[in-house]
Protein backbone atom coordinates (compact mmCIF):
# COMPACT_ATOMS: atom_id res chain seq x y z
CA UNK A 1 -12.93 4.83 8.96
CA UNK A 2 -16.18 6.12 8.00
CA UNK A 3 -16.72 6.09 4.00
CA UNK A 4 -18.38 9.03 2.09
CA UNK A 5 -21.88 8.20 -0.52
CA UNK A 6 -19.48 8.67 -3.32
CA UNK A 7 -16.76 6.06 -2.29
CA UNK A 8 -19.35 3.79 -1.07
CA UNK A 9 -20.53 3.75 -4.61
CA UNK A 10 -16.98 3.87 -5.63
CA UNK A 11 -16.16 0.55 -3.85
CA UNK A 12 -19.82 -1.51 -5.15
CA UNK A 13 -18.01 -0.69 -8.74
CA UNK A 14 -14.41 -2.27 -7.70
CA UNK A 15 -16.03 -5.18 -6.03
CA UNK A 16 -18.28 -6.16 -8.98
CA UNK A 17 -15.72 -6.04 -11.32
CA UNK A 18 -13.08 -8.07 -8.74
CA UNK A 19 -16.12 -10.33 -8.76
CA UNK A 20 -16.82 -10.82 -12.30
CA UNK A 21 -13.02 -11.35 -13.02
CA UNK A 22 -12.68 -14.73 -15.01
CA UNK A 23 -11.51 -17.29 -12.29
CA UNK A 24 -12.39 -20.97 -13.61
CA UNK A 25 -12.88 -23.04 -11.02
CA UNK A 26 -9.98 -25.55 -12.34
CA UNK A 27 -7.01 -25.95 -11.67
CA UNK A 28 -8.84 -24.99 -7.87
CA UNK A 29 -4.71 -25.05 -6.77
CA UNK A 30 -4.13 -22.17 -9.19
CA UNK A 31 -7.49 -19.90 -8.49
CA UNK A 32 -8.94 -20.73 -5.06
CA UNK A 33 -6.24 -18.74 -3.36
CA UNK A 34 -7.10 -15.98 -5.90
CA UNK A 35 -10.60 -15.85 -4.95
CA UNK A 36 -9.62 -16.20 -1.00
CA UNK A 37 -7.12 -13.32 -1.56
CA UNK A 38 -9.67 -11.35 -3.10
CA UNK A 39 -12.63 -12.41 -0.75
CA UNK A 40 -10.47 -10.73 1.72
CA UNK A 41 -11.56 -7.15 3.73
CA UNK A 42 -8.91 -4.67 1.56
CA UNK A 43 -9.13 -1.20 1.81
CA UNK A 44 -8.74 -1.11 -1.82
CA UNK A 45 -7.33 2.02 -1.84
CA UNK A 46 -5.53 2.01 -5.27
CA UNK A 47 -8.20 1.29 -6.83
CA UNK A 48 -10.73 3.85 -5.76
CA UNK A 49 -7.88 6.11 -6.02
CA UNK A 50 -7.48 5.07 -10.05
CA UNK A 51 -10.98 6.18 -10.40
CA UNK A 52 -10.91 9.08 -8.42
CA UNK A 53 -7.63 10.75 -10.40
CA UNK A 54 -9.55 9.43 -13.28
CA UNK A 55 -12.60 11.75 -12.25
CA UNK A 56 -10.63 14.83 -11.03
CA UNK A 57 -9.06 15.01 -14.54
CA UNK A 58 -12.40 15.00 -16.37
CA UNK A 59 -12.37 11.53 -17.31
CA UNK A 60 -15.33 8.54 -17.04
CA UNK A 61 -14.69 6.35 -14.28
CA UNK A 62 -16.20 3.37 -16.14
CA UNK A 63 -13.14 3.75 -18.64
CA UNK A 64 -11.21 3.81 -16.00
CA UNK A 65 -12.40 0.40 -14.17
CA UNK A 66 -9.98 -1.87 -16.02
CA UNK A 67 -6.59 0.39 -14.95
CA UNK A 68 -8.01 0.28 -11.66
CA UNK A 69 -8.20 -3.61 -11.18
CA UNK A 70 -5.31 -4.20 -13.03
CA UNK A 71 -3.23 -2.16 -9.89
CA UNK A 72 -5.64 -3.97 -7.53
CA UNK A 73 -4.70 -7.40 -8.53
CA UNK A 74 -0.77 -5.90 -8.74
CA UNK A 75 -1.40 -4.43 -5.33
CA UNK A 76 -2.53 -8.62 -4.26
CA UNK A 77 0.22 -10.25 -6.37
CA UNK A 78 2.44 -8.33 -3.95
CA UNK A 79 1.02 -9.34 -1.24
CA UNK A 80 1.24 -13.11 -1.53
CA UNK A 81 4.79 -12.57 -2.27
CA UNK A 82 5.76 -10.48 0.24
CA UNK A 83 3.94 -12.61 2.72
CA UNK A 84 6.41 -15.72 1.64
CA UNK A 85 9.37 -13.74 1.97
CA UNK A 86 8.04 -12.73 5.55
CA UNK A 87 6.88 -16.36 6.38
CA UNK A 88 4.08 -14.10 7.40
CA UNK A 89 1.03 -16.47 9.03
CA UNK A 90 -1.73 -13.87 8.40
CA UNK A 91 -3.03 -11.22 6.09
CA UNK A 92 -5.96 -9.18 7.02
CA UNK A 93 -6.52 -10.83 9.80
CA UNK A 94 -7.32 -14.19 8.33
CA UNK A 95 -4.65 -16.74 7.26
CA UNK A 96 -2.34 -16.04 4.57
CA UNK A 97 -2.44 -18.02 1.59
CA UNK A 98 1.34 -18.74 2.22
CA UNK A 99 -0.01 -20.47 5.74
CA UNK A 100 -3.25 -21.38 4.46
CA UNK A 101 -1.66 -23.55 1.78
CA UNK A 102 1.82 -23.07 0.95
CA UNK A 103 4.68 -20.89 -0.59
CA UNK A 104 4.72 -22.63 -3.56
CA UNK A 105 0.92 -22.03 -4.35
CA UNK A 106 1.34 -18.54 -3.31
CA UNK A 107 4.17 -18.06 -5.66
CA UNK A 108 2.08 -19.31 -8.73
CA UNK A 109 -1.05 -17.97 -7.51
CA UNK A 110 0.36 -14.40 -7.20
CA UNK A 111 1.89 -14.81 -10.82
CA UNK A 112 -1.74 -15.64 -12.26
CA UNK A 113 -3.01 -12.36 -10.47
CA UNK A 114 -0.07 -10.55 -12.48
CA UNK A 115 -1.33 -12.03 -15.53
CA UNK A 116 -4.87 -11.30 -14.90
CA UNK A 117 -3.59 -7.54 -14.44
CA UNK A 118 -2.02 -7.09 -17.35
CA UNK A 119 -5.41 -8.60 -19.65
CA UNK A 120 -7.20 -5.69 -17.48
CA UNK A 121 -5.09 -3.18 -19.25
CA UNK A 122 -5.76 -5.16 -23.26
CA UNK A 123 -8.78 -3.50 -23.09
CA UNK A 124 -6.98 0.47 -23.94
CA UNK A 125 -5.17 -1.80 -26.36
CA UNK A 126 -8.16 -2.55 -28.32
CA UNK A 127 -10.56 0.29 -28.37
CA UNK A 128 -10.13 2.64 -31.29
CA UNK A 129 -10.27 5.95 -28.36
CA UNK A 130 -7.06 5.30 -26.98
CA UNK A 131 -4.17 6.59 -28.92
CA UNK A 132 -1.11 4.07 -28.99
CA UNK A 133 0.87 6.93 -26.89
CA UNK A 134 -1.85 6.87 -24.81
CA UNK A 135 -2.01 3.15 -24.25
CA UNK A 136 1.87 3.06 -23.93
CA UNK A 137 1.98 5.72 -20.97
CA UNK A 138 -0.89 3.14 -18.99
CA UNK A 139 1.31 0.70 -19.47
CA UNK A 140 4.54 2.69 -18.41
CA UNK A 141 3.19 3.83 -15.44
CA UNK A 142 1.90 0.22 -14.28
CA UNK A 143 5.09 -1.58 -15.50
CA UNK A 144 7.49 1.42 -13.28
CA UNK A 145 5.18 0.59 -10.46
CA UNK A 146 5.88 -3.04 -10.50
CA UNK A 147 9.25 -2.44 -11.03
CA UNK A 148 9.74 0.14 -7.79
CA UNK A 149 7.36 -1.93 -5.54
CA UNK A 150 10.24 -4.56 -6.24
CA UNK A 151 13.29 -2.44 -5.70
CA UNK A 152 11.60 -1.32 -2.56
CA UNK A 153 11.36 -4.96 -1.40
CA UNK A 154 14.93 -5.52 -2.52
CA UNK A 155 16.00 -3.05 -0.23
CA UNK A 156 13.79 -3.97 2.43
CA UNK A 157 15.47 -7.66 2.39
CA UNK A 158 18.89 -5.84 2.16
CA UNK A 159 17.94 -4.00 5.90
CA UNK A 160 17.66 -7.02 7.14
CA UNK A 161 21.14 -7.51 7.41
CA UNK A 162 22.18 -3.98 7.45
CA UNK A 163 23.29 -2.93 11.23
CA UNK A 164 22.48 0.71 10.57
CA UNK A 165 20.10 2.42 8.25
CA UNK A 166 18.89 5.94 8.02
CA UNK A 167 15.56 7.21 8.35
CA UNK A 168 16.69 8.85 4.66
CA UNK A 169 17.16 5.19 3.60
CA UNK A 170 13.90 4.10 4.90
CA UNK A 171 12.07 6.48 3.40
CA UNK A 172 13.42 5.76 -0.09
CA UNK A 173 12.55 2.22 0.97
CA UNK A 174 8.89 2.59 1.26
CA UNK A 175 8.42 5.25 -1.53
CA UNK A 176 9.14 1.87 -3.54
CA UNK A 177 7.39 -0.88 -1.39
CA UNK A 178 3.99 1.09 -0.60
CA UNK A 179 4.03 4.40 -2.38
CA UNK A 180 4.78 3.46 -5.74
CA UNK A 181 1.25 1.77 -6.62
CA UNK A 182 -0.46 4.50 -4.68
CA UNK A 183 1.48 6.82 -6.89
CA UNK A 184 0.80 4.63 -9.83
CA UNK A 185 -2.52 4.22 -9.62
CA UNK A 186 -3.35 7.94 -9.13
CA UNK A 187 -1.38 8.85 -12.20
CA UNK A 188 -2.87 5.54 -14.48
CA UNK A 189 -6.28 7.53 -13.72
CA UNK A 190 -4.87 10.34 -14.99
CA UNK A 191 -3.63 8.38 -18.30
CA UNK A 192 -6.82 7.35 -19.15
CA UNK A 193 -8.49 10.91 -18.71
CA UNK A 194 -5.73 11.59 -21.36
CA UNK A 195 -3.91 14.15 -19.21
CA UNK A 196 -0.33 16.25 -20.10
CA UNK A 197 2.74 14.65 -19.04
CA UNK A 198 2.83 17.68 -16.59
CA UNK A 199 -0.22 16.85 -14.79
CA UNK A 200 0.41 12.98 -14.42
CA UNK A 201 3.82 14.08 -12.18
CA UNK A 202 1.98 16.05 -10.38
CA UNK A 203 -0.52 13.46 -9.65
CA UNK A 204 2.53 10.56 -9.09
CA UNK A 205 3.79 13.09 -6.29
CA UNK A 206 0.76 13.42 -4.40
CA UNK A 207 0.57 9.48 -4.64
CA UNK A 208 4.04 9.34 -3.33
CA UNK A 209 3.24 11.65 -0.33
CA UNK A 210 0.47 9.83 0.08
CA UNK A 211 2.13 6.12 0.08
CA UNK A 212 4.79 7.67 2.67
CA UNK A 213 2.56 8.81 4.64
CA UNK A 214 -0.01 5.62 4.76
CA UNK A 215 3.37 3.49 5.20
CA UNK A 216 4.51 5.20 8.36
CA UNK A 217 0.96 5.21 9.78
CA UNK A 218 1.39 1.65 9.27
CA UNK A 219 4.92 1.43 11.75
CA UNK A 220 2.81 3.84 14.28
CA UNK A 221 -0.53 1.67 14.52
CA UNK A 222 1.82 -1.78 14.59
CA UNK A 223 2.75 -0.12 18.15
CA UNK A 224 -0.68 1.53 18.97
CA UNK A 225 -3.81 0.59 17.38
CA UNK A 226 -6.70 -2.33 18.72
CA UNK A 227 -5.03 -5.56 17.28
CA UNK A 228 -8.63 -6.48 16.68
CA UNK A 229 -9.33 -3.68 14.41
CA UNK A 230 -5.96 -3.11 13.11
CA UNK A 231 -6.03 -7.09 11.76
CA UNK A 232 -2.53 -8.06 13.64
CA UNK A 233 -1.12 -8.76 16.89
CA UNK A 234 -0.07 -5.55 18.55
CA UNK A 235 4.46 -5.05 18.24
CA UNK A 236 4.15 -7.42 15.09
CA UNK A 237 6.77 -5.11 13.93
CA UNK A 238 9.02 -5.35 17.14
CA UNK A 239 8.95 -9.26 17.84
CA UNK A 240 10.10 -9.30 14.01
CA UNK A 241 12.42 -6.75 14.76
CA UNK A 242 11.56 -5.07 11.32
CA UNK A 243 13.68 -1.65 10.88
CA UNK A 244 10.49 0.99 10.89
CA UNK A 245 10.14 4.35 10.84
CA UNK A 246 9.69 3.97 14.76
CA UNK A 247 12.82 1.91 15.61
CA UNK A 248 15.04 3.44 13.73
CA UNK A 249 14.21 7.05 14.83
CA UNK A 250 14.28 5.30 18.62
CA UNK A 251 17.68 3.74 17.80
CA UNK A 252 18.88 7.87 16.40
CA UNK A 253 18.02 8.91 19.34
CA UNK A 254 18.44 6.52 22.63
CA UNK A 255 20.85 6.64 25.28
CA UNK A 256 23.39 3.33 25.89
CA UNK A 257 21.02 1.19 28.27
CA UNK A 258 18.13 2.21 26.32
CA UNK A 259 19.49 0.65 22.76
CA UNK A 260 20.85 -2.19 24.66
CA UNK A 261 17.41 -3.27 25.61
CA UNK A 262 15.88 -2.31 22.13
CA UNK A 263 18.49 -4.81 20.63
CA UNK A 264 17.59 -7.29 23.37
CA UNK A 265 14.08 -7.23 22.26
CA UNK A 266 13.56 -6.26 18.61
CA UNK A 267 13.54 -9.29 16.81
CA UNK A 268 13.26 -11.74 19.68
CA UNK A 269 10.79 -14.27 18.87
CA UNK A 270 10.28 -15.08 22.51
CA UNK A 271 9.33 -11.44 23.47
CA UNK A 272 6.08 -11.15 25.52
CA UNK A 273 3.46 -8.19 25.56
CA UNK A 274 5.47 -6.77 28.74
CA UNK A 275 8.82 -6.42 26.37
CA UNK A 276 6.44 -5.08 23.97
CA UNK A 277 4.89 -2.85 26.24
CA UNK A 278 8.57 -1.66 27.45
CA UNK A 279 9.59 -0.93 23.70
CA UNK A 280 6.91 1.29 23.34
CA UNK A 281 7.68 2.78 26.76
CA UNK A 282 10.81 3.75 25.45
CA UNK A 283 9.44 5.14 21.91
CA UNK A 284 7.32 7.39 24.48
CA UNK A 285 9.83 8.38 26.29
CA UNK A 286 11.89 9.51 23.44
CA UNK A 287 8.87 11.28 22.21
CA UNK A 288 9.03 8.79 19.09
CA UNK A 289 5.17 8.22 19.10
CA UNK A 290 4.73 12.18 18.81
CA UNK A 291 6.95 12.69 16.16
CA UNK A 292 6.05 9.76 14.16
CA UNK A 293 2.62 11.41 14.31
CA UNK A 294 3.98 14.67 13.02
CA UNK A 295 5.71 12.98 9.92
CA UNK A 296 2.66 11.26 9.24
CA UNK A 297 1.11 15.12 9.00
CA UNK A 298 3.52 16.26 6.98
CA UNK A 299 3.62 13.72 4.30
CA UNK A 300 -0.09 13.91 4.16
CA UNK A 301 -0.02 17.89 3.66
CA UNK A 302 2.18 17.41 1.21
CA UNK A 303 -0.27 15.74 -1.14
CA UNK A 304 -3.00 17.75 -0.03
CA UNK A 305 -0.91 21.33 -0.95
CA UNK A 306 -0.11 19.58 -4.21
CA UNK A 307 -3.73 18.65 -5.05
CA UNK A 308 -4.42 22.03 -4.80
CA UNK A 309 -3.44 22.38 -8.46
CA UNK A 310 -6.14 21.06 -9.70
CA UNK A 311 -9.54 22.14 -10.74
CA UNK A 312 -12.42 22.35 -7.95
CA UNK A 313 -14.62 19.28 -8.56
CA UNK A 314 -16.88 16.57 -6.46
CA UNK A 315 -13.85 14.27 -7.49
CA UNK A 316 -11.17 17.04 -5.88
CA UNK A 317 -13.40 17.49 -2.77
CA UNK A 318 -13.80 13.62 -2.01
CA UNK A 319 -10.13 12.75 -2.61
CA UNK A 320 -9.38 15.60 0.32
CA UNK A 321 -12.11 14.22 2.39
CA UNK A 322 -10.55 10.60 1.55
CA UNK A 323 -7.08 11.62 2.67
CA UNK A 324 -8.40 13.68 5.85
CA UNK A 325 -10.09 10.33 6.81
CA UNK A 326 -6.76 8.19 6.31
CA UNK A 327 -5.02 10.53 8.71
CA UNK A 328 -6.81 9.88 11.63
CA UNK A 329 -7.53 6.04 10.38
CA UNK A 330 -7.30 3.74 13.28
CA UNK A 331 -6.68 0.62 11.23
């Protein structure tokens, strides 16, 4: 995914500060996995998206910096969780710190990346130019995201054992797990440009648009994309038998032999590419690749009607060149 001037420069500014975050090298147990975690290739997308609602509401993107680390390092701490629950072997391509250690280190390394988050957000705390109501709503919005990202995980866990679910259900699913920190972190840049109540729901709903969208790209490159690029083995989603966007519009729509050989293979540790391969036969067949591309369109229009509302700006015209690219991202 090619990156504009602007976001190149964007991204330096996130990486320094990730970088200059104070990790002491002792306990090594407690930080080295925070350091790995970071070191990793993110897309840091919440983040640059913190600075860039930041900038389309007339604010400095330097005051902005700490909100946007703070739902960088949230965005991380959910991660190394999530990758426990998911006895998940890799992240980004490289090992996860689950694997590469071991849950327990995970667990307490993911709790000191919540801490670190919230001293990020001390700083509007402290400095005379931030109101306390001002202060408050950062911290309202970062706190609700943490609190939906879990929900969303709760009710991912709860699909697990749940025969049938509904795309409906799904999508409330993910508007917790992945679009509530986009959504967040849009509206947190919006806090600290000081922004009417108005204007930061308007700014959570693109986010949310936004997350949906990015989460069902997600279930559609799992079944298309280069594994190399994409960072993980091509049907991850299928040999886990994980109920996505894909599967369960496949499992709406298929005919009696064609569900008994999706249930014969989702979630079948032992499945080979050539069960993977017939899986996605079948999600072609039903036109399930095609309309999973649609809703992918839609969601992202969505945001992009609704960002409309704002002022023209540099900031305006690089967040609809940023979501333009993330539509036809390959990875």
């Amino acid at each position: 995914m090619e990156i504009t001037d602007q976001q190149q420069q964007i991204s330096e500014q996130i990486e320094e500060q990730l970088e200059a975050l104070d990790l002491p090298e002792e306990p090594s147990l407690l930080y080295d996995p925070v350091r790995y975690t970071l070191s990793l290739s993110g897309k840091r997308v919440r983040p640059y998206l913190t600075l860039i609602g930041c900038g389309m509401c007339g604010g400095d993107l330097e005051e902005a910096l700490p909100a946007a680390i703070s739902i960088e390092l949230l965005h991380n701490f959910t991660l190394l969780h999530d990758d426990i629950m998911d006895r998940a072997e890799t992240r980004r391509g490289e090992p996860s710190v689950f694997k590469k250690w071991n849950s327990n280190t995970a667990i307490l390394s993911g709790d000191a990346m919540y801490a670190k988050a919230f001293k990020q957000l001390q700083y509007y705390g402290e400095e005379d130019s931030y109101s306390k109501n001002q202060y408050k709503t950062i911290l309202d919005l970062f706190l609700d995201s943490a609190e939906t990202v879990c929900e969303g995980q709760a009710f991912d866990l709860m699909f697990e054992n749940q025969p049938d679910v509904s795309i409906e259900e799904y999508i409330r699913m993910i508007e917790g797990k992945t679009a509530a920190l986009i959504s967040g972190a849009l509206a947190m840049g919006g806090a600290v440009a000081g922004v009417s109540s108005d204007v930061l729901e308007e700014l959570q709903y693109v986010g949310k648009k936004a997350g949906i969208a990015f989460q069902i790209q997600d279930d559609l490159l799992d079944a298309t994309a280069d594994p190399d690029k994409f960072g993980k083995k091509k049907g991850g989603d299928i040999i886990e038998g994980k109920k996505t966007y894909l599967t369960l519009l496949a499992l709406d729509r298929c005919n009696t032999k064609q569900e008994a050989e999706l249930k014969a293979i989702l979630g079948d540790p032992e499945s080979e590419i050539e069960q993977i391969n017939r899986v996605i036969g079948i999600y072609e067949d039903l036109d399930i690749i095609q309309d999973t591309k649609k809703a992918v369109q839609y969601h992202y229009q969505e945001a992009l009607t609704h960002l409309e509302a704002f002022e023209d700006s540099a900031y305006k015209t690089e967040i609809f060149s940023f979501f333009n690219r993330l539509i036809s991202r390959e990875y």
